[in-house]
PDB file of N, CA and C in Angstrom:
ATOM      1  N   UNK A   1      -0.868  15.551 -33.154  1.00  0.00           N
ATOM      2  CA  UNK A   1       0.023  14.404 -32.933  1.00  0.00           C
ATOM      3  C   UNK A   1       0.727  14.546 -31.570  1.00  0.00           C
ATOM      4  N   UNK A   2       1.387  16.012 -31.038  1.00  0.00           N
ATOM      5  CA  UNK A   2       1.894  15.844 -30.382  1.00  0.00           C
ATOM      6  C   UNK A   2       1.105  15.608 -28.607  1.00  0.00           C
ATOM      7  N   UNK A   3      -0.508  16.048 -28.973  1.00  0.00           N
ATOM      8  CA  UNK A   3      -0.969  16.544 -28.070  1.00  0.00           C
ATOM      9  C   UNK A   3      -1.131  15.168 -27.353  1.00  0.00           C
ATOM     10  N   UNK A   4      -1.677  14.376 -28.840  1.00  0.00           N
ATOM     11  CA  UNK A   4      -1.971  12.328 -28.587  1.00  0.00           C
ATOM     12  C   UNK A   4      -0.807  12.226 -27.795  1.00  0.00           C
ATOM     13  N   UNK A   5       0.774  12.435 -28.101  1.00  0.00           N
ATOM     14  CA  UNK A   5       1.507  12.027 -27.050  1.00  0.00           C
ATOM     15  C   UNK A   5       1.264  12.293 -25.813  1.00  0.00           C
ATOM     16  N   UNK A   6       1.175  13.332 -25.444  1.00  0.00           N
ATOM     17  CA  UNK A   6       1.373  14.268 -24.086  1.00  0.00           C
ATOM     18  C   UNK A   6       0.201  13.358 -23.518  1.00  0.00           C
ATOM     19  N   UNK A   7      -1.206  12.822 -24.174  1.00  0.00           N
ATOM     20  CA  UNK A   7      -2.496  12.482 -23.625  1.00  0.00           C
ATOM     21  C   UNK A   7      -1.839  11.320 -23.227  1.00  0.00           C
ATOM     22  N   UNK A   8      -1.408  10.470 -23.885  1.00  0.00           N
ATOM     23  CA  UNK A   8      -1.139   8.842 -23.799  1.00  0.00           C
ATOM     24  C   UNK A   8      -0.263   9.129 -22.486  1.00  0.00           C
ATOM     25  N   UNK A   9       1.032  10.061 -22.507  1.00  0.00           N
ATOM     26  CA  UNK A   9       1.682  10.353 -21.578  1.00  0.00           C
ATOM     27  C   UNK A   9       1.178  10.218 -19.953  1.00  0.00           C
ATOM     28  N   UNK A  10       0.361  11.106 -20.173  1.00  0.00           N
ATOM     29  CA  UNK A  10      -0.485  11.736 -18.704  1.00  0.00           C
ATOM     30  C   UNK A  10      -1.218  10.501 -18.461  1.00  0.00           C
ATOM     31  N   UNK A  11      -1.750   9.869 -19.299  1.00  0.00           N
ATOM     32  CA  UNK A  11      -2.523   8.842 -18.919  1.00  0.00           C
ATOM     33  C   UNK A  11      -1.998   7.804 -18.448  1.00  0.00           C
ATOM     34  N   UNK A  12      -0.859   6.918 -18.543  1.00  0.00           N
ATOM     35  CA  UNK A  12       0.140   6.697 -18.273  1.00  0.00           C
ATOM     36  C   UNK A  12       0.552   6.616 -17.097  1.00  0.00           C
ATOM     37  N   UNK A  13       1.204   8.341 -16.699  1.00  0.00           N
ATOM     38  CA  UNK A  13       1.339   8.539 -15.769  1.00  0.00           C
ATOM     39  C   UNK A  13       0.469   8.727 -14.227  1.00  0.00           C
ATOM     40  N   UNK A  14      -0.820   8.941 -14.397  1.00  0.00           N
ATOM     41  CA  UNK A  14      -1.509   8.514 -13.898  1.00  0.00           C
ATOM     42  C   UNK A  14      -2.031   7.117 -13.200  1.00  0.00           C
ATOM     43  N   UNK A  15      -1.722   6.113 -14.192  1.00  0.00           N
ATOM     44  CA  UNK A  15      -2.000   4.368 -14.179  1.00  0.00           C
ATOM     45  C   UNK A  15      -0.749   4.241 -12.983  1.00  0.00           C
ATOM     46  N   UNK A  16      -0.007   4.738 -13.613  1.00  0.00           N
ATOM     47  CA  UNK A  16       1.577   4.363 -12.543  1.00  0.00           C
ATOM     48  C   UNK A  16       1.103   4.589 -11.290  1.00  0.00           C
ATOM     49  N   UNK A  17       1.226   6.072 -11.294  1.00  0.00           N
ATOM     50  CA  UNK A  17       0.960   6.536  -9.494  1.00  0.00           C
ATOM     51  C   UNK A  17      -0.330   6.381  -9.170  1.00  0.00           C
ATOM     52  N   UNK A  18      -1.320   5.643  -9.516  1.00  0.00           N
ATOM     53  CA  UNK A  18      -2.305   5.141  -8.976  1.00  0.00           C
ATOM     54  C   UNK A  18      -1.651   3.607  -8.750  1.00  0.00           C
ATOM     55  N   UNK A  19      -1.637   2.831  -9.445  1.00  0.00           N
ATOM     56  CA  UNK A  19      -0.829   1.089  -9.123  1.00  0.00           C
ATOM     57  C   UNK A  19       0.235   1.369  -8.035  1.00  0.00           C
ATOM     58  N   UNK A  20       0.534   3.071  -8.105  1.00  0.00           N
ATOM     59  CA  UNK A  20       1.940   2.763  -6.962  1.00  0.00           C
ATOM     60  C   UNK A  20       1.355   3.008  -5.810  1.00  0.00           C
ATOM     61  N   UNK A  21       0.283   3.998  -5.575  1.00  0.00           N
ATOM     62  CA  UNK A  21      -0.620   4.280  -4.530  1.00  0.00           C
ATOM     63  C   UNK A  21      -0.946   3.160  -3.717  1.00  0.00           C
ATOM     64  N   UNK A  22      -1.844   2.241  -5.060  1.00  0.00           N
ATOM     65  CA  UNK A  22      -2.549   0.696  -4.772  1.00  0.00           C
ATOM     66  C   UNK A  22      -1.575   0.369  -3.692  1.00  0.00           C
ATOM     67  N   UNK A  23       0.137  -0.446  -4.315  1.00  0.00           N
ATOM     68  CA  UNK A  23       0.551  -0.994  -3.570  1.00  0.00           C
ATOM     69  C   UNK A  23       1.375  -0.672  -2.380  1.00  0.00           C
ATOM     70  N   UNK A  24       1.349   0.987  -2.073  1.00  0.00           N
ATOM     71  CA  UNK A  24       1.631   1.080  -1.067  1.00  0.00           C
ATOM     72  C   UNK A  24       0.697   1.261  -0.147  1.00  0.00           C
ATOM     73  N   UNK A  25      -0.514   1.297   0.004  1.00  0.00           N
ATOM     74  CA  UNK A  25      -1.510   1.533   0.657  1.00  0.00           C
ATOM     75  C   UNK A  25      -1.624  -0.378   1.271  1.00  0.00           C
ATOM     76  N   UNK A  26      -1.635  -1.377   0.193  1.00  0.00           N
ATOM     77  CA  UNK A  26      -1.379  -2.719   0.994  1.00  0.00           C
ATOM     78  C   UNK A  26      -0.652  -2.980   1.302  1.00  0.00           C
ATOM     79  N   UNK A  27       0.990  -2.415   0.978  1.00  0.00           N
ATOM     80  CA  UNK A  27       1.928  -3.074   1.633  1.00  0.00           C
ATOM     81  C   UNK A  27       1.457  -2.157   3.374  1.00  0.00           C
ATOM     82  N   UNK A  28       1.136  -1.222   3.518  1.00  0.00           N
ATOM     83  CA  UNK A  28       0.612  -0.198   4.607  1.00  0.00           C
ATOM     84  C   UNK A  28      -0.001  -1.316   5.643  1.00  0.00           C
ATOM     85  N   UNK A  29      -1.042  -1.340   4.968  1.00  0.00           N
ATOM     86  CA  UNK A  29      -1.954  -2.873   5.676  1.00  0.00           C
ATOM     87  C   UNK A  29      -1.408  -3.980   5.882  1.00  0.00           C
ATOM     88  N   UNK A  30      -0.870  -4.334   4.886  1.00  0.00           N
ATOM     89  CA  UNK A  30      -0.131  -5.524   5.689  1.00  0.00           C
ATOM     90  C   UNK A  30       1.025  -5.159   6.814  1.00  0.00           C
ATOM     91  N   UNK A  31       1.867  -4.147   6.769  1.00  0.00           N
ATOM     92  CA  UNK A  31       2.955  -3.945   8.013  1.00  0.00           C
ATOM     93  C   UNK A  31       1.500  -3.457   9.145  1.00  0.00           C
ATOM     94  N   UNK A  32       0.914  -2.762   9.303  1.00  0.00           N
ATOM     95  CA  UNK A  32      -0.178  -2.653  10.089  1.00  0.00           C
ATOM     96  C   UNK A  32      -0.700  -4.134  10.696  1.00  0.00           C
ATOM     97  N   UNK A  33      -1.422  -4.445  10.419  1.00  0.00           N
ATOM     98  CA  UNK A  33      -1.820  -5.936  10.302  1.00  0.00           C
ATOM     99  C   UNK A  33      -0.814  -6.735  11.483  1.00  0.00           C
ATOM    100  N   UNK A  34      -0.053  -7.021  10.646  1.00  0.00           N
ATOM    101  CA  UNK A  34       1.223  -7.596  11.142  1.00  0.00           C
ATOM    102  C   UNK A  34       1.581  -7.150  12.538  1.00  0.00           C
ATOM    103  N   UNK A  35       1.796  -5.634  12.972  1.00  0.00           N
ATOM    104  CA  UNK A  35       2.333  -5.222  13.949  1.00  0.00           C
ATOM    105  C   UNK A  35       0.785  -5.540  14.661  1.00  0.00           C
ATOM    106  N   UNK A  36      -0.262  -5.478  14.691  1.00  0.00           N
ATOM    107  CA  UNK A  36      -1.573  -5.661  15.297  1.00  0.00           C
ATOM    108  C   UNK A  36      -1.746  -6.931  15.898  1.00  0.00           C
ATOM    109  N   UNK A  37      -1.141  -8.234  14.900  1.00  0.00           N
ATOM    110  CA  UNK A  37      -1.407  -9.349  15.075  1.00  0.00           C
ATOM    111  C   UNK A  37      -0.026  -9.689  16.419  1.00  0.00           C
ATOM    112  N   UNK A  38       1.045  -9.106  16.076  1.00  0.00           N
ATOM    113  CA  UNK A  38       2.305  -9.743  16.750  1.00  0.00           C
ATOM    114  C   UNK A  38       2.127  -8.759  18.475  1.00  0.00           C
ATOM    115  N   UNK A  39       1.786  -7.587  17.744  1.00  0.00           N
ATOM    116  CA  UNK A  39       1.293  -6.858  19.126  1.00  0.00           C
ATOM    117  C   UNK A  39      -0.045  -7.804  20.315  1.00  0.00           C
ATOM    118  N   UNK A  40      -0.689  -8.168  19.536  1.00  0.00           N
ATOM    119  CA  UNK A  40      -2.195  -9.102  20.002  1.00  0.00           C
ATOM    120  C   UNK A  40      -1.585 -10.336  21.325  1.00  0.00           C
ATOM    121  N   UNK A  41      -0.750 -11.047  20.306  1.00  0.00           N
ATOM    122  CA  UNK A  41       0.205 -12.568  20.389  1.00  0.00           C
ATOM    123  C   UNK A  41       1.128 -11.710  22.185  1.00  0.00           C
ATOM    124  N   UNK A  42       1.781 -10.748  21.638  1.00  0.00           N
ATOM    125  CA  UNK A  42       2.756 -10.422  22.334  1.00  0.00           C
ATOM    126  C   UNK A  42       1.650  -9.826  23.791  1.00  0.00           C
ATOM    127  N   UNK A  43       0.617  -9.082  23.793  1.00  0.00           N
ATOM    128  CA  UNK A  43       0.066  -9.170  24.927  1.00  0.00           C
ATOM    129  C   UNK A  43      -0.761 -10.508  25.329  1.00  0.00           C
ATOM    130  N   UNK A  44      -1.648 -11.417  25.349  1.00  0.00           N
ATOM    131  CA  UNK A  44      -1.892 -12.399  25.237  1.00  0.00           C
ATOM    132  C   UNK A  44      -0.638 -13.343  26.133  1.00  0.00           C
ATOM    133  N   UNK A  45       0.215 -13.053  25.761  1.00  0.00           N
ATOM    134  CA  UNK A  45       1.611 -13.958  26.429  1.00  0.00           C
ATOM    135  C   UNK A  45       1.949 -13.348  27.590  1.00  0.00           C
ATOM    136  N   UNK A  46       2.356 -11.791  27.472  1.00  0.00           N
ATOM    137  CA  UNK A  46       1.926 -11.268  28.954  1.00  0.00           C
ATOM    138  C   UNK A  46       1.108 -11.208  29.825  1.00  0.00           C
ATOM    139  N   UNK A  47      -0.262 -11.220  29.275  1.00  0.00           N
ATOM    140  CA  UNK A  47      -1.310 -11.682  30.682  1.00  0.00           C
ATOM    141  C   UNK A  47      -1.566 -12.970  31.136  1.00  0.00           C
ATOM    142  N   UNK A  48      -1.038 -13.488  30.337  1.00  0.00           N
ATOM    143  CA  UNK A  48      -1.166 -15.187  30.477  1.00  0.00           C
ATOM    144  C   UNK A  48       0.146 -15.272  31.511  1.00  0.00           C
ATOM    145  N   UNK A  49       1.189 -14.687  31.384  1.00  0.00           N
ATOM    146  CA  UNK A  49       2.082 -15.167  32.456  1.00  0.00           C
ATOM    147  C   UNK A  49       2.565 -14.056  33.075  1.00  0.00           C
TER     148      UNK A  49
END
């Protein structure tokens, strides 16, 4: 019985810090992204003028 806990537990805990992994790895990409795109825009405006 107790071991089913500890299993359900771990398993669990696992789901978490993988979903938390997930969304920090896209929020990653998106601030990436973002600084790529505004960086892009922001040179683009300097060679242009």
């Amino acid at each position: 019985m107790v071991a089913t806990i500890v299993t359900i537990i771990n398993v669990g805990t696992c789901r978490i810090a993988a979903s938390v992994t997930a969304s920090t790895v896209v929020i990653l990409v998106i601030i990436l992204g973002t600084i790529v795109v505004v960086g892009g825009d922001v040179a683009i405006v300097l060679v242009v003028h």
